[in-house]
Protein backbone atom coordinates (compact mmCIF):
# COMPACT_ATOMS: atom_id res chain seq x y z
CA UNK A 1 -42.95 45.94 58.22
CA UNK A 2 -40.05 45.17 60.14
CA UNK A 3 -39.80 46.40 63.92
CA UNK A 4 -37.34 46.04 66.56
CA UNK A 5 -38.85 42.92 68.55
CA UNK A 6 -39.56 41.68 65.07
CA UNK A 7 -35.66 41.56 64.08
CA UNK A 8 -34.50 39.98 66.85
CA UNK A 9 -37.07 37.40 66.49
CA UNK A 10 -36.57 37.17 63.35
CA UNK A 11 -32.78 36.32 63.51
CA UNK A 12 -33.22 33.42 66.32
CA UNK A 13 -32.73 30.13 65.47
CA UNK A 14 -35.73 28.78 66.74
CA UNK A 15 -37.91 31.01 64.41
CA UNK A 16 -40.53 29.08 61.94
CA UNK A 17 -41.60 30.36 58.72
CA UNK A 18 -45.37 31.94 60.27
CA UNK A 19 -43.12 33.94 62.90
CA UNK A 20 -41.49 35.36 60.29
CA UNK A 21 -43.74 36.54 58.09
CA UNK A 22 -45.80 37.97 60.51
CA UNK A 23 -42.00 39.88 61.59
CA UNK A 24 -41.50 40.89 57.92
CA UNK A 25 -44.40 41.57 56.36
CA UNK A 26 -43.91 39.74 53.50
CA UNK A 27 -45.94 36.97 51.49
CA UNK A 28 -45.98 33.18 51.75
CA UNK A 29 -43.82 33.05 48.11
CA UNK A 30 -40.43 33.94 50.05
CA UNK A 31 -38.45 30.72 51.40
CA UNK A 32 -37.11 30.26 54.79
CA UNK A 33 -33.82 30.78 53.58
CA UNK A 34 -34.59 33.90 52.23
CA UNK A 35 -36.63 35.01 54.98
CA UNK A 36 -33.94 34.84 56.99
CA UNK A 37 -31.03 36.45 55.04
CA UNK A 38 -33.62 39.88 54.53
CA UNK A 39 -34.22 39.55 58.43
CA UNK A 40 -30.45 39.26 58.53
CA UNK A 41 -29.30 42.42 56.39
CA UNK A 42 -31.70 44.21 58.03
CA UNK A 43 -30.78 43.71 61.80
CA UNK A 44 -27.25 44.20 60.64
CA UNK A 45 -27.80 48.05 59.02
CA UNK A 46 -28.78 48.74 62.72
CA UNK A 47 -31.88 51.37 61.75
CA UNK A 48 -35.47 48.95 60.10
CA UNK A 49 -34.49 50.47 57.08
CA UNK A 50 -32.01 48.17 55.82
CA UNK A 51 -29.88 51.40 55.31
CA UNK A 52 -27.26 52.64 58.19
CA UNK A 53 -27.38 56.01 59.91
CA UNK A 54 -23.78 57.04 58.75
CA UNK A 55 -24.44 60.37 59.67
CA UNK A 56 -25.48 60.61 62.97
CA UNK A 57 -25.13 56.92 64.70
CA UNK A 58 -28.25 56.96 65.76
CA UNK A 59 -29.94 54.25 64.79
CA UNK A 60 -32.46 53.64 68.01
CA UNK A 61 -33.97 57.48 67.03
CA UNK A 62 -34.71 56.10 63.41
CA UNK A 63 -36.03 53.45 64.98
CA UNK A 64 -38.51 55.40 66.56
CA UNK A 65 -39.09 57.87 64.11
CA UNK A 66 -40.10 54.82 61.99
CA UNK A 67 -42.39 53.48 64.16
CA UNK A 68 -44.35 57.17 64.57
CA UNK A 69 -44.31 57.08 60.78
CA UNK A 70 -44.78 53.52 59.04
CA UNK A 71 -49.21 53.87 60.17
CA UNK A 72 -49.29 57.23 58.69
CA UNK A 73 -47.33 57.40 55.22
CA UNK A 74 -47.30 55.37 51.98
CA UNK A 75 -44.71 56.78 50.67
CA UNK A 76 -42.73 54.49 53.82
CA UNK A 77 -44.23 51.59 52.53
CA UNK A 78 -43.28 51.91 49.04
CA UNK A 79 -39.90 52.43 49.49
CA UNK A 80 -39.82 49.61 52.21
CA UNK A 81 -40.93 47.30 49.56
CA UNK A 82 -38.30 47.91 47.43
CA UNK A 83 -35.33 47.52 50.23
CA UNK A 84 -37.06 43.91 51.47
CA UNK A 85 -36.77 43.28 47.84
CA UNK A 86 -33.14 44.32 47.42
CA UNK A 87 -32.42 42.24 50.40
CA UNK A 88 -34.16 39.58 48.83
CA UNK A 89 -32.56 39.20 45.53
CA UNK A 90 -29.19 40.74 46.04
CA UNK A 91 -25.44 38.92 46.70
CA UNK A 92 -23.64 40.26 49.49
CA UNK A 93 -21.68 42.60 47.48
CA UNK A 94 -24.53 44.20 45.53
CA UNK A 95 -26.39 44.35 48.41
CA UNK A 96 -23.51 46.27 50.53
CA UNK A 97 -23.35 48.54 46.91
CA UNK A 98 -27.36 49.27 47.14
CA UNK A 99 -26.90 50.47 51.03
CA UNK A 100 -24.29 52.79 49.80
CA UNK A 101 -25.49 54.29 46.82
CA UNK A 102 -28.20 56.76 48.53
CA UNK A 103 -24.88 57.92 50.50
CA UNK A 104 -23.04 58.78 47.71
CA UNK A 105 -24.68 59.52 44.62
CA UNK A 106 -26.07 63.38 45.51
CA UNK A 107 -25.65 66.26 43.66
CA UNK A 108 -25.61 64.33 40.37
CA UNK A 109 -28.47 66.00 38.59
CA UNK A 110 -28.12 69.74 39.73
CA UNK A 111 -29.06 71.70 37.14
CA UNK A 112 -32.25 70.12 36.45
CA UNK A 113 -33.21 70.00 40.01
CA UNK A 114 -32.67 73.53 41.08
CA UNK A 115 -34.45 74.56 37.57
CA UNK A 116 -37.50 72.32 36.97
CA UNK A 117 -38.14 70.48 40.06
CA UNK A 118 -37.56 73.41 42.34
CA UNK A 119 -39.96 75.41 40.06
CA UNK A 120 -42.76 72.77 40.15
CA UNK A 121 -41.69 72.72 43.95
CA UNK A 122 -42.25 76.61 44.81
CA UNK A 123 -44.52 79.42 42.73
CA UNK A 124 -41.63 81.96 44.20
CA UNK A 125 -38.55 79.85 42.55
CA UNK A 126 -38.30 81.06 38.79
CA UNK A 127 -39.49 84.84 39.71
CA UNK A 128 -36.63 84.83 42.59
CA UNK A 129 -33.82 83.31 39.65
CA UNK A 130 -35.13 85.58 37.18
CA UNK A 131 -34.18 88.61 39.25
CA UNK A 132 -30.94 89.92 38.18
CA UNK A 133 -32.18 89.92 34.53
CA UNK A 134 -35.44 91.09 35.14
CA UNK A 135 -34.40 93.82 37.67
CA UNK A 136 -31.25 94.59 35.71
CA UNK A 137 -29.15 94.62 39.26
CA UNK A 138 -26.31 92.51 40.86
CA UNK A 139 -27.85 89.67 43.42
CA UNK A 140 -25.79 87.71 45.28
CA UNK A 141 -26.35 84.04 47.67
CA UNK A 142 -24.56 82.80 49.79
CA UNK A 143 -23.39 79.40 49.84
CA UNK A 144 -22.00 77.39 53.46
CA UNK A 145 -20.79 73.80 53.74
CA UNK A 146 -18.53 71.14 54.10
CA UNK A 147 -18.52 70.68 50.38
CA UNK A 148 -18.03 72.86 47.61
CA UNK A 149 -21.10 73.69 45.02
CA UNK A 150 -20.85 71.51 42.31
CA UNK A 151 -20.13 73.03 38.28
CA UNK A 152 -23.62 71.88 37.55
CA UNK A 153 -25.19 74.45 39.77
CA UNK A 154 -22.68 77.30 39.61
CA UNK A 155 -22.86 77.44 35.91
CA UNK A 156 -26.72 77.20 36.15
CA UNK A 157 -26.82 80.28 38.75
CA UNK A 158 -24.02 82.51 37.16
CA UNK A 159 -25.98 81.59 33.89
CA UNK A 160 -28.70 83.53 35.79
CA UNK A 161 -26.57 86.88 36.46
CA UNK A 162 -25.71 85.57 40.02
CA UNK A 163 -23.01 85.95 41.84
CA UNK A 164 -22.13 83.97 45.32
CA UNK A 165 -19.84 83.94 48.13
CA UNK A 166 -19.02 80.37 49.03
CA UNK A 167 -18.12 79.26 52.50
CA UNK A 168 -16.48 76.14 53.25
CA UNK A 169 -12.98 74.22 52.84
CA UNK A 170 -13.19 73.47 49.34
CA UNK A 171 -13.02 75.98 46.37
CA UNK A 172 -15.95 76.43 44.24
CA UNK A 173 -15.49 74.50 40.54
CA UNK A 174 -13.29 76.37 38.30
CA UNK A 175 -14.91 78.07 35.46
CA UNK A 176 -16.67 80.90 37.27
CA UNK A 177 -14.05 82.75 39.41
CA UNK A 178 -14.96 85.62 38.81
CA UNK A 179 -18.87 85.54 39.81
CA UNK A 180 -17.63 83.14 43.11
CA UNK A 181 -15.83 84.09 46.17
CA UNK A 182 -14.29 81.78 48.10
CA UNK A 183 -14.15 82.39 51.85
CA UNK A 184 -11.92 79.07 53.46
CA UNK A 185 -13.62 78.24 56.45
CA UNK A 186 -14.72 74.71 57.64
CA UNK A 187 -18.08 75.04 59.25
CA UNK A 188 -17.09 71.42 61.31
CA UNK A 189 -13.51 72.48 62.74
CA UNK A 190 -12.98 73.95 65.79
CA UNK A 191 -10.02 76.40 64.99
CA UNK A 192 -12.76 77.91 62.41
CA UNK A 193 -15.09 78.34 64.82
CA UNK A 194 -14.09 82.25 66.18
CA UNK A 195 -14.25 83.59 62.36
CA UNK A 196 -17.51 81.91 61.66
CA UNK A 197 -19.18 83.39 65.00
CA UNK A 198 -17.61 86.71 63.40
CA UNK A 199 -19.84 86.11 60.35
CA UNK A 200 -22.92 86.96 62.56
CA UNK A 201 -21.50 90.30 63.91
CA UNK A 202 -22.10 93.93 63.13
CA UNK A 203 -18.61 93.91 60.67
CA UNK A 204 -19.81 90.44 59.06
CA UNK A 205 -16.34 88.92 59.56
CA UNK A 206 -14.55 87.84 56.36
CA UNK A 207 -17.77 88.44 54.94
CA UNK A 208 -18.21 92.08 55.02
CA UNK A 209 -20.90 92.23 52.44
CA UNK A 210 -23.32 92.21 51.40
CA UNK A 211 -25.15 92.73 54.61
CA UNK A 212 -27.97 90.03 53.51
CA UNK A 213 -28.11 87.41 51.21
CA UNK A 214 -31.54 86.56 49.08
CA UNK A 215 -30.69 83.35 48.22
CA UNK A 216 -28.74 81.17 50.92
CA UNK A 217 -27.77 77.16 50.37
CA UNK A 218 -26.90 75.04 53.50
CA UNK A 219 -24.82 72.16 51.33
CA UNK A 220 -24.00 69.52 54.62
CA UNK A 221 -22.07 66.28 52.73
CA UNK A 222 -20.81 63.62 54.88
CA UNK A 223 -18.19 60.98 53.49
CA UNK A 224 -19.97 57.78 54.84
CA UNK A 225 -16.60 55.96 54.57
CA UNK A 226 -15.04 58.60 56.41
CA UNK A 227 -12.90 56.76 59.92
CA UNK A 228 -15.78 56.29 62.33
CA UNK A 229 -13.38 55.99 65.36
CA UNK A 230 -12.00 59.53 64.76
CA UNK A 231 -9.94 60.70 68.01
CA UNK A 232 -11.48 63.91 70.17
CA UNK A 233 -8.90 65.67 71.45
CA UNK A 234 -11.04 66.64 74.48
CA UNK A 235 -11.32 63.01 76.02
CA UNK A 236 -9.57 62.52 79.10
CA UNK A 237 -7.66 59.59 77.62
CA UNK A 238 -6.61 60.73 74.37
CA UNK A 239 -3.31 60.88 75.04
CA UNK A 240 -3.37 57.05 75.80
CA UNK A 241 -6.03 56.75 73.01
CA UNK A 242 -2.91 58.45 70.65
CA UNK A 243 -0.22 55.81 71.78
CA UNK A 244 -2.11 52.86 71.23
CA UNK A 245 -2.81 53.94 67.53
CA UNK A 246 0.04 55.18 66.60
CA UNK A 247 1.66 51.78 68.31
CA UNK A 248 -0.79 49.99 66.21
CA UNK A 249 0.06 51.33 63.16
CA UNK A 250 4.26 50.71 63.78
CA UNK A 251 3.29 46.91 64.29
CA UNK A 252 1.01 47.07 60.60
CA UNK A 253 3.86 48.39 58.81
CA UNK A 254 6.36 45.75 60.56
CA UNK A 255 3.81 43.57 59.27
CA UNK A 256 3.19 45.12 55.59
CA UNK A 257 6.70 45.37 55.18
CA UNK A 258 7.70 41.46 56.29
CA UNK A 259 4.96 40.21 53.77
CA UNK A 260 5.84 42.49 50.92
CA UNK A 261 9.02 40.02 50.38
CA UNK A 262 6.54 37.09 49.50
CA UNK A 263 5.04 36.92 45.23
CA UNK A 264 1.54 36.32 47.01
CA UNK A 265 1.50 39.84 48.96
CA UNK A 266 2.57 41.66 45.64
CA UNK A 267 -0.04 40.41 43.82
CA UNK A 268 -2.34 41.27 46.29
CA UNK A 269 -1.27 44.62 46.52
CA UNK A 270 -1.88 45.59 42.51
CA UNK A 271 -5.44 44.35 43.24
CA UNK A 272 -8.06 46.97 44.38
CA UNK A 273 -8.90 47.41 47.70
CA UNK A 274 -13.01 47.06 48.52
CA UNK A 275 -14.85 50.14 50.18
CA UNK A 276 -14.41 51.10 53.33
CA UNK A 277 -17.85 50.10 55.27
CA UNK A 278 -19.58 52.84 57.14
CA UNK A 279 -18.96 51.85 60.69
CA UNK A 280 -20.97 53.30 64.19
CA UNK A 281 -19.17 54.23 66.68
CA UNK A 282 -19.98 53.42 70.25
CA UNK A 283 -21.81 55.66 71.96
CA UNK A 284 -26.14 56.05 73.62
CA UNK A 285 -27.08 56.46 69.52
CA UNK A 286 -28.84 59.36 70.20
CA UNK A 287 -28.28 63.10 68.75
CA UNK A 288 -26.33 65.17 71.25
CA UNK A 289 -25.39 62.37 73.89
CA UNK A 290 -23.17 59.89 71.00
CA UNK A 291 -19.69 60.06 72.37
CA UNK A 292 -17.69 60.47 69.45
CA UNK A 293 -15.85 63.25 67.58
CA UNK A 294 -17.11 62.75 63.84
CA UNK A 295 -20.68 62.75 65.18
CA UNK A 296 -19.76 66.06 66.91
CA UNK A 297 -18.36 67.16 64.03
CA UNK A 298 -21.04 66.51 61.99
CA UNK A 299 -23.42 68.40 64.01
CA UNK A 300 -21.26 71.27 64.49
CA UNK A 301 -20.80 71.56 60.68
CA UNK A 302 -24.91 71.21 60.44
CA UNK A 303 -25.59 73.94 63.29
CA UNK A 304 -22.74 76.19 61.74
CA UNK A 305 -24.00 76.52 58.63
CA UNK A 306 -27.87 77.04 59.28
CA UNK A 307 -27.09 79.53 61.81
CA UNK A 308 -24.75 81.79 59.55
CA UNK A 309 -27.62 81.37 56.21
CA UNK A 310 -30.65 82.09 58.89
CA UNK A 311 -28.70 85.06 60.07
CA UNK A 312 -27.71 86.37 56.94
CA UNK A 313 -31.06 85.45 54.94
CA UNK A 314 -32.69 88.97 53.89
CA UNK A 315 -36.25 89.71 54.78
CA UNK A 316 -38.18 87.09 52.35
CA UNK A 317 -35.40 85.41 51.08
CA UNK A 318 -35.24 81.51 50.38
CA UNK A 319 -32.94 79.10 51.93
CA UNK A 320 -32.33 75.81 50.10
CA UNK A 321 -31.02 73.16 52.59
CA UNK A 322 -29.47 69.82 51.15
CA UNK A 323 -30.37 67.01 53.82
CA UNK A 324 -27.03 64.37 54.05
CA UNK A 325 -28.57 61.33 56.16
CA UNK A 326 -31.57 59.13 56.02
CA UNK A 327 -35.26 60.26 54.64
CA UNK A 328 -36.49 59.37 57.90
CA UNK A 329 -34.51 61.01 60.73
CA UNK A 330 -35.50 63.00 63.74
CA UNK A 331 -33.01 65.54 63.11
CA UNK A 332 -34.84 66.22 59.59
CA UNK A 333 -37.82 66.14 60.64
CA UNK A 334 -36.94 68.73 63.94
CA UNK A 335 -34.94 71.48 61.52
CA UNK A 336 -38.08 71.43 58.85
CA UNK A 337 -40.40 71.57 62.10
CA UNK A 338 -38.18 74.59 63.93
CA UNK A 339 -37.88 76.39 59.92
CA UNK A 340 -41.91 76.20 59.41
CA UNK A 341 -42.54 79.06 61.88
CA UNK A 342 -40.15 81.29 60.17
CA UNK A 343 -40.93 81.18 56.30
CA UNK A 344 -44.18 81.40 54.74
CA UNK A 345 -43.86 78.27 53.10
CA UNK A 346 -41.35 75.28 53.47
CA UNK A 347 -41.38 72.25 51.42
CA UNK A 348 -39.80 68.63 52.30
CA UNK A 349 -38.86 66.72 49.36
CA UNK A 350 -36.44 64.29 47.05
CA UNK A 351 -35.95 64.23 42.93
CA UNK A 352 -37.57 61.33 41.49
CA UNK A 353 -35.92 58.28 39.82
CA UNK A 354 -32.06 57.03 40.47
CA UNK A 355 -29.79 59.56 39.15
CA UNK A 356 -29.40 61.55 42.13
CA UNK A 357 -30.82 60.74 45.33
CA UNK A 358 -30.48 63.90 47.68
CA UNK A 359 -33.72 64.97 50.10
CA UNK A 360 -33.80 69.24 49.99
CA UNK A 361 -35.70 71.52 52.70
CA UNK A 362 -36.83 74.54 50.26
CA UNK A 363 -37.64 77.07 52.44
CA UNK A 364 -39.21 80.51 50.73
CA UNK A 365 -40.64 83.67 52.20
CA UNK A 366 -38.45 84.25 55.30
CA UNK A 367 -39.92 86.25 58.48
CA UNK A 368 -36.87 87.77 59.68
CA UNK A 369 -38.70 89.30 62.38
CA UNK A 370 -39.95 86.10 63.98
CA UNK A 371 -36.25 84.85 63.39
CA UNK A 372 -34.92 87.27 65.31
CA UNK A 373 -37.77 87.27 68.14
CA UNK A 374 -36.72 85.87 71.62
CA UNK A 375 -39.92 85.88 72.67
CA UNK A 376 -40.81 82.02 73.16
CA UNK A 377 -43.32 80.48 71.14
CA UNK A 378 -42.48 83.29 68.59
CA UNK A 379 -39.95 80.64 66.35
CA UNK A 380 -36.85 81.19 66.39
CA UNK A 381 -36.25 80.85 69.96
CA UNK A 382 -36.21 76.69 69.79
CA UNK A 383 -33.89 76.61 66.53
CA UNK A 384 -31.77 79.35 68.77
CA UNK A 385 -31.10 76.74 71.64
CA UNK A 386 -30.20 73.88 69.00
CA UNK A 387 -27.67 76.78 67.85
């Protein structure tokens, strides 16, 4: 497999063809030339594997979750062979679509996956959907995000005799507006951030009740061609930062508009624009220390919306958590690590096949009391601090 040293090496131009197969892990069949364009795309994604950390810029902590990994888990290996592979075979622009398709396509199979696979998944699934029926009461969940649940799922749980409040900036699908309560708050803005904190007090905020939820989703989406070099208002030279965009952008529309006279720029302007690559901002690339405002963001939105869920989770509720970066990140592998201690069972894990290509912490049986214990060592005092 591919390691750090191993890239570099494997990009120099003094390289021969042992050096880099011994890098790359791959058999004698492959040609220099391809060789080289696999070591290539995969130094360029910044993380070993071949896909960007869009999410968190972190590449050097994938790195290194990798490395702890690659000796212990076939699952790594299998899916490494098919990105060498894609690398292998692919043009440049299929290649660019196959880094970006785990990024976008999510939440495309949602009914089936919170019915079957989350079934096979947990014993305490179908009992815990069954209840409204079965008890013959009103049960509500709770659902916090950046993104809005999709139809697939809210038809599936209303379906059910569910009803949900939804937290976030976007409305729930139409269709069920009656079952669904939308509460507009944006778990990544700061001007949202006094009204979420209200969430956790004694009056629940905007959400008055119920008290508890028995069913809470955590529903994190990132747009990976969201502007990387988003400005934070809180750097020191932001005003300077503002000038020099906002000059920038006069001097492209001088430009635009000069070039729009000519036949060549029209036609060019009816064509369709390509995809905005993800980009990483500059910064240490690790969690917590990256210097830039959609990372911050990001994190904010992630540590707003397990906090409210965890603190509004019922005794032995479940808490389905949808995962939005890479299947091998620290930051996954701390939250499933910090949630173990406080449910009685908690399951890591991704639908199969390439319709939808999500990865979902299912969390069931929660120990409130251990949640709520600041006791250290107890659990919930580490997740607390990450709060």
């Amino acid at each position: 497999m591919i390691k750090a040293k191993g890239r570099e090496a494997a990009l120099s131009a003094d390289d021969d063809e042992d050096r880099l197969e011994d890098d790359l892990g791959i058999g004698g069949q492959w040609s220099l030339e391809e060789r080289q364009q696999v070591a290539a795309r995969i130094e360029a994604s910044g993380t070993p594997l071949g896909l960007p950390d869009v999410a968190f810029d972190a590449p050097s902590m994938v790195q290194d979750a990798y490395d702890a990994c690659i000796q212990k888990s076939a699952g790594i290996d299998f899916m490494m062979d098919a990105i060498l592979q894609a690398a292998r075979r692919m043009d440049a622009e299929n290649w660019e679509r196959f880094q970006q398709i785990p990024l976008l396509h999510v939440h495309q199979d949602d009914a089936a996956v919170h019915s079957n696979l989350f079934a096979q998944t947990e014993p305490s699934w179908r009992p815990l959907l069954q209840r409204p029926k079965k008890r013959r009461q009103s049960c509500e969940f709770l659902h916090m995000g950046t993104a809005a649940m999709t139809s697939g799922l809210a038809d599936f749980l209303t379906k059910l005799g569910w009803s949900g409040v939804c937290v976030g900036p976007v409305k729930p699908p139409p269709g069920n507006e009656d079952l669904l309560k939308h509460v507009n708050l944006d778990p990544a803005a700061e001007k949202d951030q006094m009204q979420i904190d209200a969430l956790l007090s004694e009056t629940g905020g905007l959400v008055p009740r119920p008290p508890t939820f028995p069913l809470a989703y955590v529903n994190v989406v990132f747009n990976v061609n969201e502007e990387a070099n988003l400005l934070d208002p809180n750097d020191d030279d932001y005003e300077e930062q503002l000038e020099a965009r906002q000059r920038k952008e006069e001097m492209e529309q001088q430009q635009q508009k000069e070039k729009r006279t000519s036949k060549e720029q029209s036609q060019q302007e009816n064509s369709p624009l390509p995809a905005i690559p993800p980009a990483t901002i500059a910064g240490y690339g690790v969690v917590g220390l990256t210097r830039g405002h959609r990372v911050r963001r990001r994190l904010q939105a992630l540590k707003n919306s397990l906090a409210i869920t965890l603190g509004r989770l019922a005794k032995d509720g479940t808490l389905v958590v949808l995962w939005p970066g890479l299947p091998l990140h620290p930051v996954l592998f701390f939250i499933a690590g910090s949630l173990r201690p406080l449910f009685q069972r908690v399951h890591v894990f991704s639908p199969e096949g390439s319709k939808t290509f999500e990865v979902y912490i299912l969390a069931a049986g929660y120990k409130r009391e251990k949640a709520d214990s600041k006791v250290p060592g107890m659990g919930g005092l580490e997740l607390r601090s990450f709060f």
